[in-house]
N, C-alpha and C. Protein backbone atom coordinates (compact mmCIF):
# COMPACT_ATOMS: atom_id res chain seq x y z
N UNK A 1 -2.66 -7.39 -100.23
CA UNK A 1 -2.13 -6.14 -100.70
C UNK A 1 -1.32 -5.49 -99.57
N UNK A 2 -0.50 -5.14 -99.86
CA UNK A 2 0.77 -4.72 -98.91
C UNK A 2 0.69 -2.95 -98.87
N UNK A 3 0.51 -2.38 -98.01
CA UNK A 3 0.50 -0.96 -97.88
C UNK A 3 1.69 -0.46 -97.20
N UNK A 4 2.34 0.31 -97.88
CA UNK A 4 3.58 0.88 -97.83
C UNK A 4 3.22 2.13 -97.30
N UNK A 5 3.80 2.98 -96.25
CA UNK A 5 4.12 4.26 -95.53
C UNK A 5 4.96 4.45 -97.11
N UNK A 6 4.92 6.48 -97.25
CA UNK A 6 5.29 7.13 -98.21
C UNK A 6 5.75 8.47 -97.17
N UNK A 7 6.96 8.69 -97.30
CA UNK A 7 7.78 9.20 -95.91
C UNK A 7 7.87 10.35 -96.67
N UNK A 8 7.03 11.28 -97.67
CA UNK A 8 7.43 12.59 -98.27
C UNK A 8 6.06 13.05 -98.81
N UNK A 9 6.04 14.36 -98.78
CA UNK A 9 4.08 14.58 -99.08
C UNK A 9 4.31 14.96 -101.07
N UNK A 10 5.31 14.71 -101.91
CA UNK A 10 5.58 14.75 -103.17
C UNK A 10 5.44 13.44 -103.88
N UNK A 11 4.69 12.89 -104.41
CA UNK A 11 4.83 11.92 -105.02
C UNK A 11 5.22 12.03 -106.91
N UNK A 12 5.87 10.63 -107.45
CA UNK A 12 5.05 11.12 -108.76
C UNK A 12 5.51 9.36 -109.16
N UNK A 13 5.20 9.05 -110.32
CA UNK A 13 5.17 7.82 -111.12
C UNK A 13 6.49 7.62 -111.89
N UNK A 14 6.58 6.54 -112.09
CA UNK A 14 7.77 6.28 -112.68
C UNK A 14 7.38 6.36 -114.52
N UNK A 15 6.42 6.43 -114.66
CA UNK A 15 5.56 7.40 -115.98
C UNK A 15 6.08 8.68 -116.19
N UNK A 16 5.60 9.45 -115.23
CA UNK A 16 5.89 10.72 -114.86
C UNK A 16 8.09 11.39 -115.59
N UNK A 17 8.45 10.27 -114.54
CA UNK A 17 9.62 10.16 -114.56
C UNK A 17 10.51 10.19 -115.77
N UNK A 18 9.80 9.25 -116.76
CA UNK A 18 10.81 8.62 -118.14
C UNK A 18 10.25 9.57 -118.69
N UNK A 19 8.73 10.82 -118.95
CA UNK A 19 8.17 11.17 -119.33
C UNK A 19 9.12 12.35 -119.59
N UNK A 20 9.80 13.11 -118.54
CA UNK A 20 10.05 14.34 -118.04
C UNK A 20 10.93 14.22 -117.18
N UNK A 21 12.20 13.77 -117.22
CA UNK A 21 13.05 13.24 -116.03
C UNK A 21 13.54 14.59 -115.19
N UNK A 22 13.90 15.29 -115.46
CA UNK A 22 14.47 16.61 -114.75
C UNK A 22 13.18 17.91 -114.67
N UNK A 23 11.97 17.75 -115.23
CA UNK A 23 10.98 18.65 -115.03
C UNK A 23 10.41 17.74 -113.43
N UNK A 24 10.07 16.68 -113.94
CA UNK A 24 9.64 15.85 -112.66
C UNK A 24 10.22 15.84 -111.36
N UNK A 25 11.36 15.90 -111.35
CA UNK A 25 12.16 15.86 -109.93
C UNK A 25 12.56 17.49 -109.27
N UNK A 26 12.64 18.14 -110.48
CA UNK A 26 12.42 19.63 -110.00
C UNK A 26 11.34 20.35 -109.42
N UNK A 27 10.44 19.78 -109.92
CA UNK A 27 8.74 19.82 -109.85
C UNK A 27 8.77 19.87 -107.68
N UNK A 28 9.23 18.20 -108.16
CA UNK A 28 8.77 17.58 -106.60
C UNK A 28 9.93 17.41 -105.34
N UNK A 29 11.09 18.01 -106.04
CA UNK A 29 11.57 18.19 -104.89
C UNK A 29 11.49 19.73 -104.55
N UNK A 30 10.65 20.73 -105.15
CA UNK A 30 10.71 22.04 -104.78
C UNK A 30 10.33 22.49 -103.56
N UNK A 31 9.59 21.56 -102.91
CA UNK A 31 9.09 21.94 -101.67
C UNK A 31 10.07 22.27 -100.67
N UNK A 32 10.11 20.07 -100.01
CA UNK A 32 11.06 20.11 -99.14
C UNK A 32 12.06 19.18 -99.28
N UNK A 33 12.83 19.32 -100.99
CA UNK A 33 13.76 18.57 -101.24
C UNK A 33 13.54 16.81 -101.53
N UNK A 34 12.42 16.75 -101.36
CA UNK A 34 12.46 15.35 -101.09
C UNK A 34 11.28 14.96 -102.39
N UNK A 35 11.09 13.84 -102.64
CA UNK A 35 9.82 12.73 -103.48
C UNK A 35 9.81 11.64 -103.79
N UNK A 36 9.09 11.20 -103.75
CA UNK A 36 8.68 9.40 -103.87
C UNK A 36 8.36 8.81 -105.34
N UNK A 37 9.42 8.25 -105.89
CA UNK A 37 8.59 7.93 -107.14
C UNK A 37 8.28 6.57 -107.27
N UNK A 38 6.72 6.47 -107.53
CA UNK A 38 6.53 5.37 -107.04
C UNK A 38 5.74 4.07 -108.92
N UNK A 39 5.80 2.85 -108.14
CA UNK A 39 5.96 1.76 -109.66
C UNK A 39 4.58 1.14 -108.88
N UNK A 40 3.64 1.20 -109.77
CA UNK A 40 2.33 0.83 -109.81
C UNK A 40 1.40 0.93 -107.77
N UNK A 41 1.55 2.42 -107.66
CA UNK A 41 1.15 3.45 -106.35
C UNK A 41 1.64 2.76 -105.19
N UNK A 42 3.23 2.19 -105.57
CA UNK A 42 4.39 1.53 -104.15
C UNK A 42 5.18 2.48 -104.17
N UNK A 43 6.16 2.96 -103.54
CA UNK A 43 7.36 3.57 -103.50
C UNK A 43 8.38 2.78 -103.94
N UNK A 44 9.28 2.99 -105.28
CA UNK A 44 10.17 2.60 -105.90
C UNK A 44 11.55 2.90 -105.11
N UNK A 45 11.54 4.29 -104.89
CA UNK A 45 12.78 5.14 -104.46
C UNK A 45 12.42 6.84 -104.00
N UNK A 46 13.60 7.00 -103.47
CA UNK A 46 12.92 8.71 -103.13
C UNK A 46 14.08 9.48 -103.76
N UNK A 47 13.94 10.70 -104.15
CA UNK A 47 14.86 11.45 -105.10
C UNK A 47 14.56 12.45 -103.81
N UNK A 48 16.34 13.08 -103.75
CA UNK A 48 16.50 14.54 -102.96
C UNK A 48 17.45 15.34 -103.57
N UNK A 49 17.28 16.68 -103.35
CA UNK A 49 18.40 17.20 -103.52
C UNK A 49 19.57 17.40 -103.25
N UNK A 50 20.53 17.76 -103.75
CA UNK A 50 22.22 17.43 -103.57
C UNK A 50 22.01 18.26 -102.37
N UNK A 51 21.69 19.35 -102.34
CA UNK A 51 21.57 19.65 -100.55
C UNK A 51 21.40 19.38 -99.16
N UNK A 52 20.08 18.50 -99.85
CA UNK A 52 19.76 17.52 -98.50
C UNK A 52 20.28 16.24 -98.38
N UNK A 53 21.28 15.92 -99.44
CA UNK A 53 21.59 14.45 -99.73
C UNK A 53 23.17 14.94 -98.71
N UNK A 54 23.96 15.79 -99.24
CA UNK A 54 25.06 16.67 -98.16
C UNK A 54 24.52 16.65 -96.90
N UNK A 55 23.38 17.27 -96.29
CA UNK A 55 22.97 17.10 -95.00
C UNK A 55 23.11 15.81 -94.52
N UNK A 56 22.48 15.15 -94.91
CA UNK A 56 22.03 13.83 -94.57
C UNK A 56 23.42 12.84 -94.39
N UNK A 57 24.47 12.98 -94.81
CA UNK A 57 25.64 12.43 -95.37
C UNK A 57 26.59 13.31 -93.78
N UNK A 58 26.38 14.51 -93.59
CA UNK A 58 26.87 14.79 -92.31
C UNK A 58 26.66 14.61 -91.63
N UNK A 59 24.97 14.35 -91.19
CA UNK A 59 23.68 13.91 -90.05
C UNK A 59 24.86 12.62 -89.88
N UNK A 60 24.44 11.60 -90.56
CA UNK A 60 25.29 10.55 -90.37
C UNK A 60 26.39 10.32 -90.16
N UNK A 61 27.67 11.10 -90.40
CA UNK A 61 29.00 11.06 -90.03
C UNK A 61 28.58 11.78 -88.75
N UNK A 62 27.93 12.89 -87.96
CA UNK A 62 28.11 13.07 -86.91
C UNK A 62 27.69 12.42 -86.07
N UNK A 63 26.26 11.41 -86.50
CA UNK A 63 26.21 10.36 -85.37
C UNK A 63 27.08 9.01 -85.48
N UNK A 64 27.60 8.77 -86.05
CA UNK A 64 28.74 7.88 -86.34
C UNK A 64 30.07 8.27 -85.30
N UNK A 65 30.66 9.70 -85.51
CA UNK A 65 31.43 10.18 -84.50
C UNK A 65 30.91 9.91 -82.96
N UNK A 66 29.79 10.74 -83.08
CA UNK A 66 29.15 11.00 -81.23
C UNK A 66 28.64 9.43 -80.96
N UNK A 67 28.80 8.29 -81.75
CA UNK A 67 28.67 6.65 -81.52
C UNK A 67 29.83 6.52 -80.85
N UNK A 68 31.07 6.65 -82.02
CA UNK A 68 32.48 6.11 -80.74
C UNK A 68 32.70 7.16 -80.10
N UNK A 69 32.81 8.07 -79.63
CA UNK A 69 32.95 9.18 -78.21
C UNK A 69 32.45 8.25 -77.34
N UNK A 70 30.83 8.45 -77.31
CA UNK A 70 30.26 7.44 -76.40
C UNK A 70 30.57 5.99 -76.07
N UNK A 71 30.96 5.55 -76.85
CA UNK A 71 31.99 4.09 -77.01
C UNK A 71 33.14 4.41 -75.71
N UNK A 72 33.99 5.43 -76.31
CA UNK A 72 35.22 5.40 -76.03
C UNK A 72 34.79 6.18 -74.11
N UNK A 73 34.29 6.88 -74.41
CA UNK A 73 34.10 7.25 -73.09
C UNK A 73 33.57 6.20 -71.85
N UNK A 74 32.92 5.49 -72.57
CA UNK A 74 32.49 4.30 -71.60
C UNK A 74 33.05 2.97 -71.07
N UNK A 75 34.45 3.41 -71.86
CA UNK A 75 35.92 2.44 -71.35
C UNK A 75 36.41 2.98 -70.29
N UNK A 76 36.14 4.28 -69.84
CA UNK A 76 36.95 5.21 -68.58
C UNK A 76 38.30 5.40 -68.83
N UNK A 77 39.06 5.29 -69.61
CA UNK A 77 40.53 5.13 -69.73
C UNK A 77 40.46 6.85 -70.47
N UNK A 78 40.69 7.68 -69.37
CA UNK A 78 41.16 9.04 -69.25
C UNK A 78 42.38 9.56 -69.54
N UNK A 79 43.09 10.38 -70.31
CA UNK A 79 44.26 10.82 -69.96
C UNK A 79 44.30 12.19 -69.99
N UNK A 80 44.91 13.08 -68.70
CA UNK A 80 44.66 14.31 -68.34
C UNK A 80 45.77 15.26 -69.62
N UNK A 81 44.87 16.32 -69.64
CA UNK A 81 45.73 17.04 -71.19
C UNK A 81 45.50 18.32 -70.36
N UNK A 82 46.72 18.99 -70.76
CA UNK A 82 46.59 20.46 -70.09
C UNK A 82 46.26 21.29 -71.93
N UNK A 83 45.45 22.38 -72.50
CA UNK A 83 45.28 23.02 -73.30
C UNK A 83 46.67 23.59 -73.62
N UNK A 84 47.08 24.35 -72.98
CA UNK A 84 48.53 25.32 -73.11
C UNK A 84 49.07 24.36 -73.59
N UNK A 85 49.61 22.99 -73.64
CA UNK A 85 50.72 22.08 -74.17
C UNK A 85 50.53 21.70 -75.52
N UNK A 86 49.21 21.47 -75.53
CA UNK A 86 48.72 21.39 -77.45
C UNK A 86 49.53 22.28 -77.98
């Protein structure tokens, strides 16, 4: 038997789910956006809200950016910019 980590304190069933599709996910993401719906007590998938799904979607483009900065900075190839000329 394989025990799966459940990365959100909301759970609900995929019962639950077909049962009540938009009461269920409103239910359990009211907390902290987040829930686990899980297919015989595994985690299937996690449902969030369009809020935190936007966060999460910037989280990632900004470490994606601050990846090549750090990239690019670690080539040393400098070129001096005065502000006033922009």
């Amino acid at each position: 038997m394989t025990i799966h980590q459940i990365y959100t304190g909301t759970t609900a069933s995929i019962t639950d789910l077909k049962r009540d599709p938009m009461g269920t996910i409103n239910t359990g993401t009211a907390i902290n956006g987040t829930m686990a719906i899980l297919n015989r007590n595994q985690p299937a998938f996690y449902c969030v809200t369009p809020e935190l799904f936007k966060y999460l979607q910037n989280a990632i483009e900004d470490f994606e950016l601050g990846k090549t900065a750090l990239e690019r900075k670690a080539d040393g190839k400098f070129i001096a910019v005065n502000l006033d000329d922009l």
